[in-house]
N, C-alpha and C. Protein backbone atom coordinates (compact mmCIF):
# COMPACT_ATOMS: atom_id res chain seq x y z
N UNK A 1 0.83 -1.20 0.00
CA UNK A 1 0.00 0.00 0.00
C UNK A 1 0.87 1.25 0.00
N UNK A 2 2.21 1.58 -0.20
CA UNK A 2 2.77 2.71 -0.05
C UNK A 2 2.85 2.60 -1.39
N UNK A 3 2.88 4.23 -1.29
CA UNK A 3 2.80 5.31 -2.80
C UNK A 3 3.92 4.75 -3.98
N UNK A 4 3.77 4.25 -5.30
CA UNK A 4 4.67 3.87 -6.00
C UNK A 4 4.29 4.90 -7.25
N UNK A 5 4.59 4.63 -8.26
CA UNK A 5 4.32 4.96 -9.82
C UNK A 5 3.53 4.28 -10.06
N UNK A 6 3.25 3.13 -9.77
CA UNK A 6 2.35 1.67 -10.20
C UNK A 6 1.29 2.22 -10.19
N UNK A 7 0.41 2.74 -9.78
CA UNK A 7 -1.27 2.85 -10.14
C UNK A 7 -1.45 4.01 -11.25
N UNK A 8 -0.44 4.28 -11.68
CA UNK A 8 -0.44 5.19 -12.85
C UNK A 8 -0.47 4.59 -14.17
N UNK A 9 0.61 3.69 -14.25
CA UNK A 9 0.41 3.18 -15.27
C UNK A 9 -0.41 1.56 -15.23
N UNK A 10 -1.44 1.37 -14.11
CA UNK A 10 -1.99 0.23 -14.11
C UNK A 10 -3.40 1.17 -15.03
N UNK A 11 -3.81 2.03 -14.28
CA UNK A 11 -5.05 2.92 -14.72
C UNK A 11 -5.14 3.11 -16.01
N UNK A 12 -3.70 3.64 -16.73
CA UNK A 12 -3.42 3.77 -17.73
C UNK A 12 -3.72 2.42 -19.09
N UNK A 13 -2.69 1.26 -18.54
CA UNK A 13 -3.24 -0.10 -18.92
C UNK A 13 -5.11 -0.05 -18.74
N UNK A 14 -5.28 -0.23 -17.88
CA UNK A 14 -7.37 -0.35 -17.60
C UNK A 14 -8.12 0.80 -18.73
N UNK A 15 -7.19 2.04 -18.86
CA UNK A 15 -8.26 2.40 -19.37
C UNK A 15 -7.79 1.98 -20.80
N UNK A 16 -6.78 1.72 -21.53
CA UNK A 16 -6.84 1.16 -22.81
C UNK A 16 -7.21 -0.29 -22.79
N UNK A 17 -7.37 -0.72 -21.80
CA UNK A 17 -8.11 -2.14 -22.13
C UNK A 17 -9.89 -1.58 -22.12
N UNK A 18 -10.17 -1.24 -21.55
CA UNK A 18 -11.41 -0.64 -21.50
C UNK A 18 -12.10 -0.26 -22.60
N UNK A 19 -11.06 1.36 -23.30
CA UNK A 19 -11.36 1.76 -24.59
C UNK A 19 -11.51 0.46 -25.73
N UNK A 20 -10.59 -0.52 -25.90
CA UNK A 20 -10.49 -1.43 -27.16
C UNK A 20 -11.37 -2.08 -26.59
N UNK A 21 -12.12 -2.59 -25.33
CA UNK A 21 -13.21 -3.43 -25.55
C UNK A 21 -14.30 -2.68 -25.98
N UNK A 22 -14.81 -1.20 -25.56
CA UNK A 22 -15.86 -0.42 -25.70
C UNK A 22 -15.43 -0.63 -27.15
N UNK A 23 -14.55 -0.58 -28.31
CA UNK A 23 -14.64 -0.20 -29.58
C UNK A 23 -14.94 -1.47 -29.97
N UNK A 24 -14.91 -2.77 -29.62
CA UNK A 24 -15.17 -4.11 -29.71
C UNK A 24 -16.68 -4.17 -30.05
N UNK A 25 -17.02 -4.00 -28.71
CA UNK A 25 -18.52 -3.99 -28.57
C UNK A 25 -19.29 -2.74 -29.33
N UNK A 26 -18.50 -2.09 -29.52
CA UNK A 26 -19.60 -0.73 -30.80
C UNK A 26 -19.20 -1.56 -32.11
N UNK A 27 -18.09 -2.61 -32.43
CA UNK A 27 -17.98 -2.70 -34.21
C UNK A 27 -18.73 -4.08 -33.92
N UNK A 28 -18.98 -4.96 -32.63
CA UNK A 28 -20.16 -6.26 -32.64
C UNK A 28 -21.69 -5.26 -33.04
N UNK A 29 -21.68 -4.20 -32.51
CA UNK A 29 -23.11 -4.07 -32.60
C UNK A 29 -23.86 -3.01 -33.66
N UNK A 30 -22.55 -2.92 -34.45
CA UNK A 30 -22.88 -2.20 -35.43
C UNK A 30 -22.68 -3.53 -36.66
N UNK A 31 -21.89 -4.20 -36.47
CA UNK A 31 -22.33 -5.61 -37.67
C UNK A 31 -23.22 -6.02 -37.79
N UNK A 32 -23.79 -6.38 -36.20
CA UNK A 32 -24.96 -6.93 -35.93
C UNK A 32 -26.08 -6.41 -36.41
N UNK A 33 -25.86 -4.80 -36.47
CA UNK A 33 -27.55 -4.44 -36.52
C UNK A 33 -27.53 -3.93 -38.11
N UNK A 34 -26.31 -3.99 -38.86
CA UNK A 34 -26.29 -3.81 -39.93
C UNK A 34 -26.75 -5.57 -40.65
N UNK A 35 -26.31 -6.68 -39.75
CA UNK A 35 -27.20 -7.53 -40.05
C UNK A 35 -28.35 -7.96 -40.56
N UNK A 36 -28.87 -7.57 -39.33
CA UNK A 36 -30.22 -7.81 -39.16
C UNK A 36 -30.95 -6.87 -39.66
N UNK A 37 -30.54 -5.37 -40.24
CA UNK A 37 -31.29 -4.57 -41.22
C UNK A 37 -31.52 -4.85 -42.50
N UNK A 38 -30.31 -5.73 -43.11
CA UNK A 38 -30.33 -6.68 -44.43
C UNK A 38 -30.70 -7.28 -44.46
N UNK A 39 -31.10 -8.12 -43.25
CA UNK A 39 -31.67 -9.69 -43.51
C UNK A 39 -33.32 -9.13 -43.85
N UNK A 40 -33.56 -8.30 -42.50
CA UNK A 40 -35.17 -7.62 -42.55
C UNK A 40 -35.44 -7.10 -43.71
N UNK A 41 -34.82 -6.59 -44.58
CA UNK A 41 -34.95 -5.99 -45.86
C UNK A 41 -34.81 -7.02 -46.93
């Protein structure tokens, strides 16, 4: 628990794991619903 550099670049790591899943899940759900707008059509 004493003060290092470490939670700087852990946060740092989290939030780019974070960002590339959020962009994951926006290009699943934009395939998806571009899917299912073609299929419906």
């Amino acid at each position: 628990m004493s003060p290092t550099p470490g939670p700087r670049s852990t946060w740092s790591k989290l939030g780019w794991f974070v960002l590339l899943w959020a962009g994951g899940v926006a290009v699943i759900t934009v395939v998806g619903f571009a899917i299912k707008l073609s299929l419906g059509v």
